[in-house]
C-alpha atoms as a PDB file:
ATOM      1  CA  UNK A   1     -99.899  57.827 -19.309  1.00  0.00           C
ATOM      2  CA  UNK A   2    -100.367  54.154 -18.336  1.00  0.00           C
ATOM      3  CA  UNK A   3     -96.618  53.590 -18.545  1.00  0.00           C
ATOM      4  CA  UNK A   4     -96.141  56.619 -16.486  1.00  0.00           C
ATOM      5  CA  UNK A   5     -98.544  55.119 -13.562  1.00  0.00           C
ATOM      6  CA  UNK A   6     -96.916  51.851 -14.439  1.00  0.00           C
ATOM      7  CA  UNK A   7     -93.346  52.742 -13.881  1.00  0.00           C
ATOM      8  CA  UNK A   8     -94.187  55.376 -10.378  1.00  0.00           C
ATOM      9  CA  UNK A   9     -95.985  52.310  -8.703  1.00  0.00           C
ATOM     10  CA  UNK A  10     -93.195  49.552  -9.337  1.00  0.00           C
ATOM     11  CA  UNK A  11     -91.230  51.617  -6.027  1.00  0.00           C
ATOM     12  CA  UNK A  12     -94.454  50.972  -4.060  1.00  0.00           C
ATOM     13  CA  UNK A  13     -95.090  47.315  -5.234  1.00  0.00           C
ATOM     14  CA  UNK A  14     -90.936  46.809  -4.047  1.00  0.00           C
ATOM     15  CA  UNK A  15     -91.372  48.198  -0.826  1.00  0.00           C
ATOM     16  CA  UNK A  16     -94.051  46.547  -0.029  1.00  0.00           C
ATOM     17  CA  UNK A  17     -92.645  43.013  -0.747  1.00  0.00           C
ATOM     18  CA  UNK A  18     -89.413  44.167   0.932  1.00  0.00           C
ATOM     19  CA  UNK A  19     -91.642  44.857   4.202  1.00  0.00           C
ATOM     20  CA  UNK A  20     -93.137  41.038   3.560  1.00  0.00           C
ATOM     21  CA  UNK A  21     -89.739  39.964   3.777  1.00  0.00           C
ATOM     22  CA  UNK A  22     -88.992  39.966   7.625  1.00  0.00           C
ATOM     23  CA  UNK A  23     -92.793  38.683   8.058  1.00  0.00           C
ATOM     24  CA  UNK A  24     -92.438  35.580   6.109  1.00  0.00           C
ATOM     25  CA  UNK A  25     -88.586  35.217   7.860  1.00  0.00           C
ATOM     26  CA  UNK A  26     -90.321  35.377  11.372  1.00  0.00           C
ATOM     27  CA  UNK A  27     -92.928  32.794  10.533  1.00  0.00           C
ATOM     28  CA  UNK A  28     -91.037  30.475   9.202  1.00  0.00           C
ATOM     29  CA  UNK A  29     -88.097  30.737  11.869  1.00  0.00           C
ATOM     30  CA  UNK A  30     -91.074  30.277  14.315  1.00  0.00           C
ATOM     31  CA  UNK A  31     -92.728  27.526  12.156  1.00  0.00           C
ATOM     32  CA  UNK A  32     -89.136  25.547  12.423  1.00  0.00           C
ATOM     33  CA  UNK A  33     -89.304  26.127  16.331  1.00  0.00           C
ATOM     34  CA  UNK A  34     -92.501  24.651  16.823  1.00  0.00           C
ATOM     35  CA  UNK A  35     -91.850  21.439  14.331  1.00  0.00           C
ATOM     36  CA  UNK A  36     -88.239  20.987  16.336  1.00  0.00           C
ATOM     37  CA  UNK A  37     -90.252  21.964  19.602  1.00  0.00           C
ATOM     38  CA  UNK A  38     -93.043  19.311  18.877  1.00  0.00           C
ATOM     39  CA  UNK A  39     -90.448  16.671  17.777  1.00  0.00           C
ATOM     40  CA  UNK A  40     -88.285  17.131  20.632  1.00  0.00           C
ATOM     41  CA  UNK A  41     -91.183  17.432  23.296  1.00  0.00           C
ATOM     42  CA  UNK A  42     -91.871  13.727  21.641  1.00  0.00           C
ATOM     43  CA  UNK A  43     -88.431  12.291  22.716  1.00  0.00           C
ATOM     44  CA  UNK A  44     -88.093  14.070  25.725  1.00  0.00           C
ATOM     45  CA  UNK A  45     -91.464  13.727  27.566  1.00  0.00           C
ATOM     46  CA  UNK A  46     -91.106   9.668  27.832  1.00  0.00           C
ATOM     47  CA  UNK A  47     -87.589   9.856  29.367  1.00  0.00           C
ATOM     48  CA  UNK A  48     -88.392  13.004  31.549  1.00  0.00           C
ATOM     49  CA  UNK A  49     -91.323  10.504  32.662  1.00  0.00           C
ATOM     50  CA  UNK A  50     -89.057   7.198  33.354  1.00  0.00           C
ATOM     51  CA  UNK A  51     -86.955   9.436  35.289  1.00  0.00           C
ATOM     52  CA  UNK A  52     -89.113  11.366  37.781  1.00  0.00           C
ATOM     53  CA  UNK A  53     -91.356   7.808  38.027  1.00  0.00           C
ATOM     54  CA  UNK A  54     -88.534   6.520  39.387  1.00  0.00           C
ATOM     55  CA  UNK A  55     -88.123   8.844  42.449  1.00  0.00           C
ATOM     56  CA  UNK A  56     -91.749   7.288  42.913  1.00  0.00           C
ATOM     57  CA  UNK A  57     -93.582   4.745  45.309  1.00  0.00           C
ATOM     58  CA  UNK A  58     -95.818   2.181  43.479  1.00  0.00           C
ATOM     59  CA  UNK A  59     -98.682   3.887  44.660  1.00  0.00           C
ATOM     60  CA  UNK A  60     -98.200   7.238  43.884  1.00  0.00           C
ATOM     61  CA  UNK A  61     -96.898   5.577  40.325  1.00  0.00           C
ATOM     62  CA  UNK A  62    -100.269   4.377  39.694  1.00  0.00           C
ATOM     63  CA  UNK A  63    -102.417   7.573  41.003  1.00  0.00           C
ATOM     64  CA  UNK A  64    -100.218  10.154  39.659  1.00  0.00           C
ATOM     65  CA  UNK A  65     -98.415   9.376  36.645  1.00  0.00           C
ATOM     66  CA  UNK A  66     -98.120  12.108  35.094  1.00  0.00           C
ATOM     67  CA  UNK A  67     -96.948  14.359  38.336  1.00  0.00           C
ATOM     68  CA  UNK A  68     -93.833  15.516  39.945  1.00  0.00           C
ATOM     69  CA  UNK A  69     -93.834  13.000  43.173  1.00  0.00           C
ATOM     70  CA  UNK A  70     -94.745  14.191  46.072  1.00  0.00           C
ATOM     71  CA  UNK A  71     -91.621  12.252  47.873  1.00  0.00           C
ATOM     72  CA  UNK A  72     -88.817  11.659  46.212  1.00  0.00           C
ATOM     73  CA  UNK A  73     -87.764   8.283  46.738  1.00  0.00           C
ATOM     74  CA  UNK A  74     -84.114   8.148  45.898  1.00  0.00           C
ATOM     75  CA  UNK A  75     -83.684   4.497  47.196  1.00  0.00           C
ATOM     76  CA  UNK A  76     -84.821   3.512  43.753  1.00  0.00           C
ATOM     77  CA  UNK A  77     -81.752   4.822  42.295  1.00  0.00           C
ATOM     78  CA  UNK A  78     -79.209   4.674  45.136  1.00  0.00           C
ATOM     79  CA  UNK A  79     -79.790   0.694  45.687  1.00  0.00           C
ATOM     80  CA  UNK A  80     -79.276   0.223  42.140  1.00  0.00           C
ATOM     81  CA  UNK A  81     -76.496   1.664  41.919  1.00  0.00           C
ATOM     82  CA  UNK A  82     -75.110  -0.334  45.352  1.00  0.00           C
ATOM     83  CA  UNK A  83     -75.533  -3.512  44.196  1.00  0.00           C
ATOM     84  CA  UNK A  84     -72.704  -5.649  42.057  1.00  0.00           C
ATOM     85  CA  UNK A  85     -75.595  -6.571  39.850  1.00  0.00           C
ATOM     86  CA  UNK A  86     -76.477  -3.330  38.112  1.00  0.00           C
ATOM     87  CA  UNK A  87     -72.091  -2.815  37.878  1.00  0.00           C
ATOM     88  CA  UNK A  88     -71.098  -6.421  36.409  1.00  0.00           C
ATOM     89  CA  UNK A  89     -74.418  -5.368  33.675  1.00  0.00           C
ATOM     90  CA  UNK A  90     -72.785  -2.141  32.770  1.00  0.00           C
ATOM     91  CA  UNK A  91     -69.037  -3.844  32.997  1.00  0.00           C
ATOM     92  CA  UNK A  92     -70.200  -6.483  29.924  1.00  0.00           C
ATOM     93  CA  UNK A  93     -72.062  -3.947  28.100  1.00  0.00           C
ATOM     94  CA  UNK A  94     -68.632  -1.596  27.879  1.00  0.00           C
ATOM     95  CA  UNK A  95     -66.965  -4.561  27.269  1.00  0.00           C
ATOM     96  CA  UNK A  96     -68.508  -5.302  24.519  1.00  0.00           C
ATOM     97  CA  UNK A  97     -68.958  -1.801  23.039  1.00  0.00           C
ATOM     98  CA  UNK A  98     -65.325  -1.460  23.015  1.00  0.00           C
ATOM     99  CA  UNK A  99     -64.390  -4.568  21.155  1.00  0.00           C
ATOM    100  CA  UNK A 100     -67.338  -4.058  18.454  1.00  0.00           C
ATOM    101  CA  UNK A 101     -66.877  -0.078  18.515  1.00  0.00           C
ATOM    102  CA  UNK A 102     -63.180  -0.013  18.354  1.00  0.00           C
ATOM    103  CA  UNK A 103     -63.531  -3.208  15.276  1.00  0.00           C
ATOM    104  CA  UNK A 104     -66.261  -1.239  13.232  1.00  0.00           C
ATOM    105  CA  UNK A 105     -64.561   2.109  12.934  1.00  0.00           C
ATOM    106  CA  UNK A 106     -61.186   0.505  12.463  1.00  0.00           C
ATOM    107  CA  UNK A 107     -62.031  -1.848   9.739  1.00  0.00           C
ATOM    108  CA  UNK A 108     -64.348   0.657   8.145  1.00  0.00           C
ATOM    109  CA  UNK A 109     -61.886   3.639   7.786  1.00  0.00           C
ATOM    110  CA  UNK A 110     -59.514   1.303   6.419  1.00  0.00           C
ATOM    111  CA  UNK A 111     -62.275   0.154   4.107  1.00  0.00           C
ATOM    112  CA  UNK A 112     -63.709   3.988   3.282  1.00  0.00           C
ATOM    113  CA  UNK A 113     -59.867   4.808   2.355  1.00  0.00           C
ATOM    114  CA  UNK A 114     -59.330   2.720  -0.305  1.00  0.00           C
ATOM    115  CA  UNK A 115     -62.610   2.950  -1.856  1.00  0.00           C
ATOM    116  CA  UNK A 116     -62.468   6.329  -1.417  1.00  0.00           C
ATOM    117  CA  UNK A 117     -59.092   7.444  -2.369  1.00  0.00           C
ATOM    118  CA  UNK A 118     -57.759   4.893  -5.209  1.00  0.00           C
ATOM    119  CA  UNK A 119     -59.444   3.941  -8.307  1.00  0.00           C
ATOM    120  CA  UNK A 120     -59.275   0.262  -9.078  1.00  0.00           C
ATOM    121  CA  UNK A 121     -61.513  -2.433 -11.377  1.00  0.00           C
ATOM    122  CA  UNK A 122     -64.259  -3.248  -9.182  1.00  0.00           C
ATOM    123  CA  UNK A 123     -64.289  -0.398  -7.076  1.00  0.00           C
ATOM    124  CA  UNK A 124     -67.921   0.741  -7.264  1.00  0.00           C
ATOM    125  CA  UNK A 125     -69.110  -3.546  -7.480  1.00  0.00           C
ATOM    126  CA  UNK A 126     -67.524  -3.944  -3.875  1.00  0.00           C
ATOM    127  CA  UNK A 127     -69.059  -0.666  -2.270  1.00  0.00           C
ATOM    128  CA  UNK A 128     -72.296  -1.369  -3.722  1.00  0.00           C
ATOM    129  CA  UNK A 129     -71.810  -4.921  -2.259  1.00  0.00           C
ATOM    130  CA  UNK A 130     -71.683  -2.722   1.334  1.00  0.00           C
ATOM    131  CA  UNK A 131     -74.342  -0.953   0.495  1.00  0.00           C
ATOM    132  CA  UNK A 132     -76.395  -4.028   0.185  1.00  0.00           C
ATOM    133  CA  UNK A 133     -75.643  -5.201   3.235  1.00  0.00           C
ATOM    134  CA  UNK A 134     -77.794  -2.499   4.894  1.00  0.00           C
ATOM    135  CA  UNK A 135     -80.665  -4.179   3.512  1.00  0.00           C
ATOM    136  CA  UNK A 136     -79.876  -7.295   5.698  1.00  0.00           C
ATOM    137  CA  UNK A 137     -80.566  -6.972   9.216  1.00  0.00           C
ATOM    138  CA  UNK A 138     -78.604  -9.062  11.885  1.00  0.00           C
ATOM    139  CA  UNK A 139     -81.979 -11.128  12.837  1.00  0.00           C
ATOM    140  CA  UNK A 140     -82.315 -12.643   9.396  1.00  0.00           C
ATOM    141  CA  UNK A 141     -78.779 -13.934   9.608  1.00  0.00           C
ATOM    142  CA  UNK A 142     -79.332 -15.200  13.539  1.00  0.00           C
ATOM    143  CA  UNK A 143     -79.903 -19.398  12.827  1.00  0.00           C
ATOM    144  CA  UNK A 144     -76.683 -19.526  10.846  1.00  0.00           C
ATOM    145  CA  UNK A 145     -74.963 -17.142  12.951  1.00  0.00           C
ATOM    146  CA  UNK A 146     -75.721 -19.193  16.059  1.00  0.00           C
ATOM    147  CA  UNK A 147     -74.274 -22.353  14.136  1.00  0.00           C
ATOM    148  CA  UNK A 148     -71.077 -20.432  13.353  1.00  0.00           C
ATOM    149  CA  UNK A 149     -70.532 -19.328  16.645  1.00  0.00           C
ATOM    150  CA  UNK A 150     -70.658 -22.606  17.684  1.00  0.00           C
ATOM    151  CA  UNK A 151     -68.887 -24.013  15.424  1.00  0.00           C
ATOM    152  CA  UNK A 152     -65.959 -21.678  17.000  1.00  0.00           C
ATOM    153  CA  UNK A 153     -66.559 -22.315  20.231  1.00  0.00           C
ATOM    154  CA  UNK A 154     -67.372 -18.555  20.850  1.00  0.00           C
ATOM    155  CA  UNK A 155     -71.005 -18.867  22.832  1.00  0.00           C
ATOM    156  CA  UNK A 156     -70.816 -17.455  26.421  1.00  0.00           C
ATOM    157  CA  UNK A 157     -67.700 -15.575  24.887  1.00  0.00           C
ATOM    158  CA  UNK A 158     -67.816 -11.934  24.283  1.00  0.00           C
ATOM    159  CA  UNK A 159     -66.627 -11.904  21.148  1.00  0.00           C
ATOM    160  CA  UNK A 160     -69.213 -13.884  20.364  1.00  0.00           C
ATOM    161  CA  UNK A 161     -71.704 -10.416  20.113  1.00  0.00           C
ATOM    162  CA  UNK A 162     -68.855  -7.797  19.223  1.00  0.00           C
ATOM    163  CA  UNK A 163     -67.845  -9.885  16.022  1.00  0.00           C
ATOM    164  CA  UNK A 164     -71.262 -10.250  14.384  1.00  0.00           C
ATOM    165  CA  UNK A 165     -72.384  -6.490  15.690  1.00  0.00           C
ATOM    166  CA  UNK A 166     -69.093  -4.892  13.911  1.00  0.00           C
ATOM    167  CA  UNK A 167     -69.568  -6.906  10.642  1.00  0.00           C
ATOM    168  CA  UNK A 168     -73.394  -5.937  10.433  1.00  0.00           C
ATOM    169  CA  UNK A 169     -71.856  -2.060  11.298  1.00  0.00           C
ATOM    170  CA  UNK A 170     -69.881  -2.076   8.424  1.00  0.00           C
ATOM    171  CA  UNK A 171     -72.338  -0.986   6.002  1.00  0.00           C
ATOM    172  CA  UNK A 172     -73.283   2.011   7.391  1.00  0.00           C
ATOM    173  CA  UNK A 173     -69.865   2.963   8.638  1.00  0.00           C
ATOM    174  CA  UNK A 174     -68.620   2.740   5.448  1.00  0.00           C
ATOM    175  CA  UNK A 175     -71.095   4.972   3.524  1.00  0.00           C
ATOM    176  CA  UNK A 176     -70.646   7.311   5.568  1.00  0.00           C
ATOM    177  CA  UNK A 177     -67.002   7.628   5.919  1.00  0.00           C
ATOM    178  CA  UNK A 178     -66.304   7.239   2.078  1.00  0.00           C
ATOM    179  CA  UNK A 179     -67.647  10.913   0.842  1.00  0.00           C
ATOM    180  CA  UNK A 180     -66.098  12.728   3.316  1.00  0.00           C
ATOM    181  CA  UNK A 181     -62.739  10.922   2.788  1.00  0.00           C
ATOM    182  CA  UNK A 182     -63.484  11.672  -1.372  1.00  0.00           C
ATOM    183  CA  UNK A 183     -63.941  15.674   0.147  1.00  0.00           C
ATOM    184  CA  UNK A 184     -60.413  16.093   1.312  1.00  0.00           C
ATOM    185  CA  UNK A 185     -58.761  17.752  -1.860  1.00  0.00           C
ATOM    186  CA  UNK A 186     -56.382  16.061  -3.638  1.00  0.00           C
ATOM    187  CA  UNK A 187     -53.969  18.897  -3.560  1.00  0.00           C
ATOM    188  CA  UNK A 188     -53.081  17.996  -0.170  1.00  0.00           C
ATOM    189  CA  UNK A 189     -52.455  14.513  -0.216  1.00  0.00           C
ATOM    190  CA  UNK A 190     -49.748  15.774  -2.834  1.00  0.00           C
ATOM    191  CA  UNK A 191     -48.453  18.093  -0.816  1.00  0.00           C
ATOM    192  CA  UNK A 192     -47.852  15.311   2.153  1.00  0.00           C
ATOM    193  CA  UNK A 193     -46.139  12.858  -0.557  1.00  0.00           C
ATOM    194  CA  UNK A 194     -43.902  15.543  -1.335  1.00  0.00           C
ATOM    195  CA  UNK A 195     -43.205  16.133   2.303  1.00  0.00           C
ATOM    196  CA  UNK A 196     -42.285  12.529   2.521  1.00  0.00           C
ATOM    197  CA  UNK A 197     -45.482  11.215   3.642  1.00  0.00           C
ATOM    198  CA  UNK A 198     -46.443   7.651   2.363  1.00  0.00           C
ATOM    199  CA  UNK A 199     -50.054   5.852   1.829  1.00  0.00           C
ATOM    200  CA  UNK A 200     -50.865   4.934   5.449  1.00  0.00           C
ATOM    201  CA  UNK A 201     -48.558   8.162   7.018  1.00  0.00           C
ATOM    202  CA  UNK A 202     -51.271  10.231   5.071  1.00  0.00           C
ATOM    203  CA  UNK A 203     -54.464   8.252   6.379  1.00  0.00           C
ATOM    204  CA  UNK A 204     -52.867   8.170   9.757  1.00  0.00           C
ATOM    205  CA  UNK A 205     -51.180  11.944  10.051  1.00  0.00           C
ATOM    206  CA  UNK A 206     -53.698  13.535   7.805  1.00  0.00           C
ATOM    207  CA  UNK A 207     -56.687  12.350   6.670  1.00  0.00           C
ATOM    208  CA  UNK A 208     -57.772  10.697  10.198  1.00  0.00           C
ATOM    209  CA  UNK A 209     -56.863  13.895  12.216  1.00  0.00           C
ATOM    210  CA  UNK A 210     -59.482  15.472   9.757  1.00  0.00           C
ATOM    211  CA  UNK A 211     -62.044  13.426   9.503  1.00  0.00           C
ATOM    212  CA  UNK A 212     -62.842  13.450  13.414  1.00  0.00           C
ATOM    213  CA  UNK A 213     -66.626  14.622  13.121  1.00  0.00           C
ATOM    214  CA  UNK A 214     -66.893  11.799  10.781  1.00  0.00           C
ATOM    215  CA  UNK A 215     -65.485   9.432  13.074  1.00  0.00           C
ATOM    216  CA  UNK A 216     -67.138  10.850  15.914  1.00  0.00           C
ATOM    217  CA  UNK A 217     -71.024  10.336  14.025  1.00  0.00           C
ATOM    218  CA  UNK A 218     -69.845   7.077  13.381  1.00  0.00           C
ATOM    219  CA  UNK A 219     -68.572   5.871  16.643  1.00  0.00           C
ATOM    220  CA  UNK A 220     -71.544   7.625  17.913  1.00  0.00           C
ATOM    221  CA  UNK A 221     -73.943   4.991  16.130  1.00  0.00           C
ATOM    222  CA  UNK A 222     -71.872   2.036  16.361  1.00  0.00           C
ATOM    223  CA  UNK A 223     -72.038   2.415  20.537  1.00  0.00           C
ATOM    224  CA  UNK A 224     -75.640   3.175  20.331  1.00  0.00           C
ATOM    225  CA  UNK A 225     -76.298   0.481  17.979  1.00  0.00           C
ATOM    226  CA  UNK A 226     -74.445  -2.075  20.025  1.00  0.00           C
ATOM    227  CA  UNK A 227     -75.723  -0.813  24.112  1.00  0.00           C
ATOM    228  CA  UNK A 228     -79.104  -1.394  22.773  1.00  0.00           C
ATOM    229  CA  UNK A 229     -78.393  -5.065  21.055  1.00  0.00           C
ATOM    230  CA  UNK A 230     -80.664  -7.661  22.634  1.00  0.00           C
ATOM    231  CA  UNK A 231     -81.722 -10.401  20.519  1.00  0.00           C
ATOM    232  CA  UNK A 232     -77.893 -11.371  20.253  1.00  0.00           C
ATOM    233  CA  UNK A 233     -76.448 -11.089  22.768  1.00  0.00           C
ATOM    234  CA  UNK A 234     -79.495 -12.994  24.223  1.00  0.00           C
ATOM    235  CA  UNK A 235     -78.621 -15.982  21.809  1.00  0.00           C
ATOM    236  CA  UNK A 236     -74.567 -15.780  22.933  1.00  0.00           C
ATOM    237  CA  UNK A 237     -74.535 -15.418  26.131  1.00  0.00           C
ATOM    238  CA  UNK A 238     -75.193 -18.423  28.460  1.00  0.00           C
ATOM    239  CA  UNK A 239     -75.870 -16.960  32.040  1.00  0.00           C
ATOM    240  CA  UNK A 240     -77.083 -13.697  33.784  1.00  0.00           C
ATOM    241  CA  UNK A 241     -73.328 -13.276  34.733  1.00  0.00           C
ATOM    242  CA  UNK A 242     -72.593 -12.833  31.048  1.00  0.00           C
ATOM    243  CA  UNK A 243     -75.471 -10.579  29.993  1.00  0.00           C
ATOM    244  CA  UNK A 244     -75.251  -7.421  29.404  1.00  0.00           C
ATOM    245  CA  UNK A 245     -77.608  -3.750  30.189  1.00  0.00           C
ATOM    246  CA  UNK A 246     -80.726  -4.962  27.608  1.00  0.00           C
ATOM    247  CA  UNK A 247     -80.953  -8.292  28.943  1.00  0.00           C
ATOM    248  CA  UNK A 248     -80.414  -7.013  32.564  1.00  0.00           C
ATOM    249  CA  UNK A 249     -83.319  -5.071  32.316  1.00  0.00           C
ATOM    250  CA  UNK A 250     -85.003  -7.823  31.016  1.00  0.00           C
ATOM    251  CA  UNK A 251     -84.138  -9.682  34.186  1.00  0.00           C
ATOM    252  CA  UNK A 252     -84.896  -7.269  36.266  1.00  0.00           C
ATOM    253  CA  UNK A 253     -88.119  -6.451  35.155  1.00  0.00           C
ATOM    254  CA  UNK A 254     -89.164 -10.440  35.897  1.00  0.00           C
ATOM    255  CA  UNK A 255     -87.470 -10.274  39.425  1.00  0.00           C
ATOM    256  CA  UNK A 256     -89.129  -6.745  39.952  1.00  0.00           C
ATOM    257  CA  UNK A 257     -92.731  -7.383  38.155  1.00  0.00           C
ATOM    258  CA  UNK A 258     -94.539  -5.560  40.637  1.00  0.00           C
ATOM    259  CA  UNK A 259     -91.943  -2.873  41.626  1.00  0.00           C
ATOM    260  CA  UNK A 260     -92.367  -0.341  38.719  1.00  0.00           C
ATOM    261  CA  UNK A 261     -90.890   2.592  39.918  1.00  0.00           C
ATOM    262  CA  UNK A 262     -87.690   0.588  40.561  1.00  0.00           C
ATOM    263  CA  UNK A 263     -87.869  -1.482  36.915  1.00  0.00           C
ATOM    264  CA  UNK A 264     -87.994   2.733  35.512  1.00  0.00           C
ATOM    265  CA  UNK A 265     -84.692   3.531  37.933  1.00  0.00           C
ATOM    266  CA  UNK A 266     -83.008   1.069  36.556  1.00  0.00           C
ATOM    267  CA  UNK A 267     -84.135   1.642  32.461  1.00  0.00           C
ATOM    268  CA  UNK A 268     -83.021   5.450  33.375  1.00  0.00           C
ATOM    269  CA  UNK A 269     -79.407   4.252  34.886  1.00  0.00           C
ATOM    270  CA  UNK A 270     -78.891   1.715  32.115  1.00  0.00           C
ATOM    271  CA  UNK A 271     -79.465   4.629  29.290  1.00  0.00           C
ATOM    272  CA  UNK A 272     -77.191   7.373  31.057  1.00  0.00           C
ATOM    273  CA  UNK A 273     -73.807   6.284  29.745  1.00  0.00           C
ATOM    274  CA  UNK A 274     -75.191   6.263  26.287  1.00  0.00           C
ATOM    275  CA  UNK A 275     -76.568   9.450  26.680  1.00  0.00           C
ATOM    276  CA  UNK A 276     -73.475  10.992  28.611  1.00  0.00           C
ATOM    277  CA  UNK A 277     -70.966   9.843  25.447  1.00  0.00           C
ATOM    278  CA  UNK A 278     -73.826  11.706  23.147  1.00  0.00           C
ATOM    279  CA  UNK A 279     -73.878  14.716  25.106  1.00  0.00           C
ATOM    280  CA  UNK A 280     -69.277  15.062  25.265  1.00  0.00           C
ATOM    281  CA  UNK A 281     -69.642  14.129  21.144  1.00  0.00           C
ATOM    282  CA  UNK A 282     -72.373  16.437  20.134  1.00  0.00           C
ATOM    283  CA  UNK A 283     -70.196  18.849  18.854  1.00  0.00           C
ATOM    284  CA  UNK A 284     -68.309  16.398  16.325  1.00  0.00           C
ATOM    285  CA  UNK A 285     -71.595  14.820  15.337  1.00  0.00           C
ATOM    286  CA  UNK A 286     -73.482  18.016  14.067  1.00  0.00           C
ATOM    287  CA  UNK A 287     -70.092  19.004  12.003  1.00  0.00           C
ATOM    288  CA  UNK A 288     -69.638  15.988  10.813  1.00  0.00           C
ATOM    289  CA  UNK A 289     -73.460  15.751   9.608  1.00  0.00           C
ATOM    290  CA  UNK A 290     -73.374  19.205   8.110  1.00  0.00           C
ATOM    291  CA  UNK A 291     -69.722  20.162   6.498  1.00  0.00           C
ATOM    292  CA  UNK A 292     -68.441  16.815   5.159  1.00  0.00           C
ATOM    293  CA  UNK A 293     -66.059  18.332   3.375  1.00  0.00           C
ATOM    294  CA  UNK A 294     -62.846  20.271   3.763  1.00  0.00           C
ATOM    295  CA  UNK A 295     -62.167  23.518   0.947  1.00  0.00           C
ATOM    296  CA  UNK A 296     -58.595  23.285   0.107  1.00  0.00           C
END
């Protein structure tokens, strides 16, 4: 009798969990939007607050914060952007970028590739060696740096910051590039040998072509990492001519100490190109963060 009662309520007892189902689905779908809501209300509400301050008179800046201004002040932005200043800024800062951007993800798919895709004695010593080098940041290194620079001749030059910034990129770049270069089957690289495709007509034709949401992530952190370099190119470069967005802001928040609204125009201006390349390369950056790999 007790297995009889047993076995007619196990039905029940499975409905009823299956009707628990889409409950627990809904609160955890809404549990992830209010953690992703929380975390991105924490990034957002700082720049969303530059911004509109910067529409802003000083004294509305100081009695309303936290408010939508009540007159939009678009000289903040629009003198800015008139003046040679704010331009030749930008102009080194893209200079730069380029020459340490276009360095790091050169050197380090070059790198990834071989450790990735030929086995040799003292493979895993040398990418371990990389991997170190993330535990080094580029202030430790800055008094011998600075004599080493010196030494050739490269202070007030721009090479001066893109050289150190793409060797201290390295690291990273390379750990990530390596597994998804080790994800692309082996199959295929056969395949393009038998076609008539050679070591570097493989990386170049084949492996780079697929690897562009890796590339992108990584190009994505190497401009971010060097548009927001300071303390460097602060040590290299010799005159305000030379300097680049970071240390113009610098500048301009000494020659503007009492202006705030206008110091917050011109942090928003100096982040929008950043922001713009992260917006076009979103796309490539969340597949390259979440496939990393490519079934053959």
């Amino acid at each position: 009798m007790a297995a009889t009662h047993t076995a007619t309520s196990r039905p029940g007892l499975q409905v009823a969990v299956r009707d628990r189902r889409p409950v627990r689905r809904y609160l955890r779908y809404c549990g992830m939007w209010l953690v992703g809501g929380l975390v991105a209300a924490v990034i957002m509400v700082p720049l969303l607050y530059a911004v509109l301050d910067g529409f802003k008179t000083n004294g509305e800046l100081v009695g309303s914060p936290a408010l939508l201004p009540n007159e939009w002040v678009t000289s903040n932005y629009t003198e800015i952007l008139a003046s040679g200043e704010f331009w030749g800024f930008m102009a080194n800062s893209v200079i730069v970028g380029l020459i340490s951007v276009g360095l790091v993800v050169t050197f380090s798919s070059f790198a990834a590739y071989v450790l990735a895709r030929f086995s040799f004695r003292g493979r895993e010593l040398i990418y371990t060696i990389f991997t170190l080098g993330l535990l080094f940041p580029i202030a430790v290194a800055i008094l011998p740096l600075f004599v080493e620079l010196r030494s050739f001749n490269l202070l007030g030059n721009p090479l001066g910051v893109a050289l150190p910034q793409a060797a201290f990129g390295l690291p990273l770049t390379i750990i990530i590039l390596r597994p998804f270069f080790r994800s692309i089957p082996r199959e295929l690289e056969d395949a393009a040998r038998v076609d008539g495709c050679g070591v570097f007509g493989f990386f170049w034709r084949i492996l780079l072509p697929l690897s562009r949401p890796a590339l992108a992530t990584v190009t994505v952190l190497a401009i971010v990492s060097t548009w927001n370099a300071f303390f460097l190119p602060l040590l290299v470069f010799q005159g305000p001519e030379q300097w680049t967005l970071p240390l113009g802001v610098m500048n301009y928040s000494d020659q503007y100490s009492s202006d705030w609204a206008r110091i917050l125009a011109f942090t928003t201006l100096s982040m929008v190109p950043a922001v713009v390349f992260y917006v076009i390369a979103e796309r490539h950056i969340v597949s390259g963060l979440t496939s990393g790999s490519v079934k053959g």
